[in-house]
C-alpha atoms as a PDB file:
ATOM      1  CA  UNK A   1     142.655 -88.180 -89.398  1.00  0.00           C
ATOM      2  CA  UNK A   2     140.934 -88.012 -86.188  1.00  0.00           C
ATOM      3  CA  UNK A   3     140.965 -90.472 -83.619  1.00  0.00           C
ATOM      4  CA  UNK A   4     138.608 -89.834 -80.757  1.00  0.00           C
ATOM      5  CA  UNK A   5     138.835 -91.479 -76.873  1.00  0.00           C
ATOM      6  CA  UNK A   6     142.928 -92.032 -77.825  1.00  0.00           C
ATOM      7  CA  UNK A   7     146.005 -90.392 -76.616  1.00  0.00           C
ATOM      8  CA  UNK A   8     148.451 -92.503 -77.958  1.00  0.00           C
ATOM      9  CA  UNK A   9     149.637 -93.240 -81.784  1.00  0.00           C
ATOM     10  CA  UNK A  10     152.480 -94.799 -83.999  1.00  0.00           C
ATOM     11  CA  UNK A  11     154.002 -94.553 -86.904  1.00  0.00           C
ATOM     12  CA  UNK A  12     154.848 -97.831 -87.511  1.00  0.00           C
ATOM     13  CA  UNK A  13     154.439 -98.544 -91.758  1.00  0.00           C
ATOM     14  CA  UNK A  14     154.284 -94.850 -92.296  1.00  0.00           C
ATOM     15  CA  UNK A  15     156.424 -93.282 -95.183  1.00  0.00           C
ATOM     16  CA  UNK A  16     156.291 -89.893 -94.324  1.00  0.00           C
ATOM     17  CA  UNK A  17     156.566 -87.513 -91.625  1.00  0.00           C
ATOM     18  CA  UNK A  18     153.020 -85.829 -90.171  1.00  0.00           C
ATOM     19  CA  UNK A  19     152.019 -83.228 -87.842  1.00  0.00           C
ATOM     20  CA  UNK A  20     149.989 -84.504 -84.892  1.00  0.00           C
ATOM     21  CA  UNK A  21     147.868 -82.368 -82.538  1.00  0.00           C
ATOM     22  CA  UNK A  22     146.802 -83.681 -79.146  1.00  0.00           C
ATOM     23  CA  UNK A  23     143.554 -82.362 -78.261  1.00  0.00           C
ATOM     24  CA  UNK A  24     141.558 -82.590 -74.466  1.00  0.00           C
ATOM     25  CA  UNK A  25     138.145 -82.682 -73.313  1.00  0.00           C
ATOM     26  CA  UNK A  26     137.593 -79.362 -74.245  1.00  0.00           C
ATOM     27  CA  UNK A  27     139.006 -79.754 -77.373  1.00  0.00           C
ATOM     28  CA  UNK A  28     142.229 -77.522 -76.430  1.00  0.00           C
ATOM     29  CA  UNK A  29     145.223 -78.528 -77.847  1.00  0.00           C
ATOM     30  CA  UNK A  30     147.240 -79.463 -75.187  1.00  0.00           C
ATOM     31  CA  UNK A  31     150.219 -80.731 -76.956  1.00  0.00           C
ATOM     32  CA  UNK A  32     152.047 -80.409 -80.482  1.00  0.00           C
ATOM     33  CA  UNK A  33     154.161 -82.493 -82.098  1.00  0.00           C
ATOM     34  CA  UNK A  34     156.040 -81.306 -85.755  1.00  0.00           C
ATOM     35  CA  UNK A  35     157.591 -83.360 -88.444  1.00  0.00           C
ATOM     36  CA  UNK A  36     156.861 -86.598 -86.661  1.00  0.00           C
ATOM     37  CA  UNK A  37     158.974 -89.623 -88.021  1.00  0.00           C
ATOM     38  CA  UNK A  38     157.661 -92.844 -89.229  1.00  0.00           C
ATOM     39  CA  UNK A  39     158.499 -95.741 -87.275  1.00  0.00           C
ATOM     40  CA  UNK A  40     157.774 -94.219 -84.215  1.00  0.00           C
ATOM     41  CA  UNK A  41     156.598 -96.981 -82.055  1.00  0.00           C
ATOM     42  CA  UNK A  42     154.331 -94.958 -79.376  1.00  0.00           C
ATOM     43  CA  UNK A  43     153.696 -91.688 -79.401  1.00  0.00           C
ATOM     44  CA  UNK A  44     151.469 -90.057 -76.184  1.00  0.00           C
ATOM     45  CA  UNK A  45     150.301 -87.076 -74.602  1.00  0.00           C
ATOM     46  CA  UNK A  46     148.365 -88.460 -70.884  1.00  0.00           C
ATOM     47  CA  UNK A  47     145.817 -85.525 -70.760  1.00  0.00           C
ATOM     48  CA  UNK A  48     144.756 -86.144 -74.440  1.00  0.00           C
ATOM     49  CA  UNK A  49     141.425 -87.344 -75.239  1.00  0.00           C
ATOM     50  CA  UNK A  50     142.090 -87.269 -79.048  1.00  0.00           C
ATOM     51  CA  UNK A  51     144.554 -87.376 -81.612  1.00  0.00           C
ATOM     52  CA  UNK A  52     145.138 -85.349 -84.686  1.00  0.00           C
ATOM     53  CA  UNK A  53     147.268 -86.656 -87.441  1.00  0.00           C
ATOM     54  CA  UNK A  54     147.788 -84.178 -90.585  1.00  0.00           C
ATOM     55  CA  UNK A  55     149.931 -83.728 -93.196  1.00  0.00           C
ATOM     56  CA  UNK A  56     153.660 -82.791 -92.458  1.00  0.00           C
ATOM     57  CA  UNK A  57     153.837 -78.393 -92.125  1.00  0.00           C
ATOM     58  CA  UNK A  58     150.375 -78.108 -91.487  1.00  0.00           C
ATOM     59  CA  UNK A  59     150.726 -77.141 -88.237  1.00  0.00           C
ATOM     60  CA  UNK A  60     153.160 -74.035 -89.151  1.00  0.00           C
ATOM     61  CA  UNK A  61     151.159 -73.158 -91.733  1.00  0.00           C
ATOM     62  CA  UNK A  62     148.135 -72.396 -89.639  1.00  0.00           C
ATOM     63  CA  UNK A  63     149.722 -71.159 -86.676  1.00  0.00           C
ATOM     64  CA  UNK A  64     148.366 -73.520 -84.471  1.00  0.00           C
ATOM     65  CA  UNK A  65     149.788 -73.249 -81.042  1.00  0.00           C
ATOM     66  CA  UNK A  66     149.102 -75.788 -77.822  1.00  0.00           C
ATOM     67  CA  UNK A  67     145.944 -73.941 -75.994  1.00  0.00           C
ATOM     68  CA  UNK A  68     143.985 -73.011 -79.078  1.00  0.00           C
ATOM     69  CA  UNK A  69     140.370 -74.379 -79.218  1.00  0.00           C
ATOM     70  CA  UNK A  70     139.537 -76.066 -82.045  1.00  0.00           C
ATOM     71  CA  UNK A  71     135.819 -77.166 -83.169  1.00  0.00           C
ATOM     72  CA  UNK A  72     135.712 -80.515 -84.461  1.00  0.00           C
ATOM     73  CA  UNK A  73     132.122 -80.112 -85.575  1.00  0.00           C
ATOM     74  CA  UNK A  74     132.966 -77.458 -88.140  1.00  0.00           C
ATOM     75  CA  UNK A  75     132.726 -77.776 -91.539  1.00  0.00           C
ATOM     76  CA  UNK A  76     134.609 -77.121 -94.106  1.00  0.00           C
ATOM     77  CA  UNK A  77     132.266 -74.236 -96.657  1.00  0.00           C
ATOM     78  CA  UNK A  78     132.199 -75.329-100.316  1.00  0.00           C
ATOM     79  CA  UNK A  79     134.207 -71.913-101.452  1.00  0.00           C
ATOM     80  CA  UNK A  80     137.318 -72.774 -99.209  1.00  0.00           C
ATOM     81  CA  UNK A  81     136.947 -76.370-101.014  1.00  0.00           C
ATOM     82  CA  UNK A  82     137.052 -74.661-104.055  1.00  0.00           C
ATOM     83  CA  UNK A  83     139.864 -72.237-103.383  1.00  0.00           C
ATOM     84  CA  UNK A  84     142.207 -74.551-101.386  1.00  0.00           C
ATOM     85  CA  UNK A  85     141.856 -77.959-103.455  1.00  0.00           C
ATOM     86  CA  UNK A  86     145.278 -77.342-105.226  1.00  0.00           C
ATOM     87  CA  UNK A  87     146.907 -77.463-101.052  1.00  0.00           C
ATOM     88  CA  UNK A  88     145.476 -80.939-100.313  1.00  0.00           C
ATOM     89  CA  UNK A  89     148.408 -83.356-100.435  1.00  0.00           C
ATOM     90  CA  UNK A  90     147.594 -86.602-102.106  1.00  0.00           C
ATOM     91  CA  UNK A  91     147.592 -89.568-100.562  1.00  0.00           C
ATOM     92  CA  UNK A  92     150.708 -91.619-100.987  1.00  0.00           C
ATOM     93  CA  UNK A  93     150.846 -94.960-102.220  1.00  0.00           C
ATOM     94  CA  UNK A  94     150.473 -98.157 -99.664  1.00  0.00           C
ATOM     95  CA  UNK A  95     153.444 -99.128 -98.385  1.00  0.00           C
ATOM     96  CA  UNK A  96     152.865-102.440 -98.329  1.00  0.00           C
ATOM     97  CA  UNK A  97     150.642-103.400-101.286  1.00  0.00           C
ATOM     98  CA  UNK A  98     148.001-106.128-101.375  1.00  0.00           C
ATOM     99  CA  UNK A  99     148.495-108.798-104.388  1.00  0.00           C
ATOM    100  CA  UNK A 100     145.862-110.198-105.243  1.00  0.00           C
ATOM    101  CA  UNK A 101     145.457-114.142-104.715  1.00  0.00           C
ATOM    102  CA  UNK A 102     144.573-116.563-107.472  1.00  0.00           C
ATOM    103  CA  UNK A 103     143.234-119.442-107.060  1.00  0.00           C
END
């Protein structure tokens, strides 16, 4: 998830841990944080001008190290889709589910 004009999160109601990449004007990652906790009640990075929240080891996995450039316009080509859709990590259940009201 990407959350543009933001340099602070939380991780208040999350279940899981996440990776979450703090990004600049220039789109250089300027800082890194690994196997973030839930309940985390701010997390910030002052010269960020965008937040990256992804899946927990994603950020090992790639390699991705504070001072790379990243292009958030890219897009993803339908044979990496193909060849990677057994990686993508499911999304977990809501923590706090709705009922549904009856009247």
């Amino acid at each position: 998830m990407v959350f543009n004009r933001c340099n602070c999160i939380h991780t208040m109601l999350m279940s899981m841990e996440i990776d979450v990449l703090f990004v600049d004007e220039d789109n250089r990652i300027c800082e890194i944080r690994r196997n973030l906790r839930p309940w985390r009640p701010l997390v910030r990075c002052g010269r960020a001008s965008a937040v990256i929240e992804l899946p927990e080891g994603v950020i090992e996995k790639t390699g991705t190290e504070p001072g790379d450039i990243l292009d958030l316009n890219a897009e993803v080509s339908q044979e990496l889709r193909t060849t990677t859709k057994e990686q993508f990590i499911p999304a977990p259940d809501a923590v706090m589910p709705m009922e549904k009201q009856t009247d």
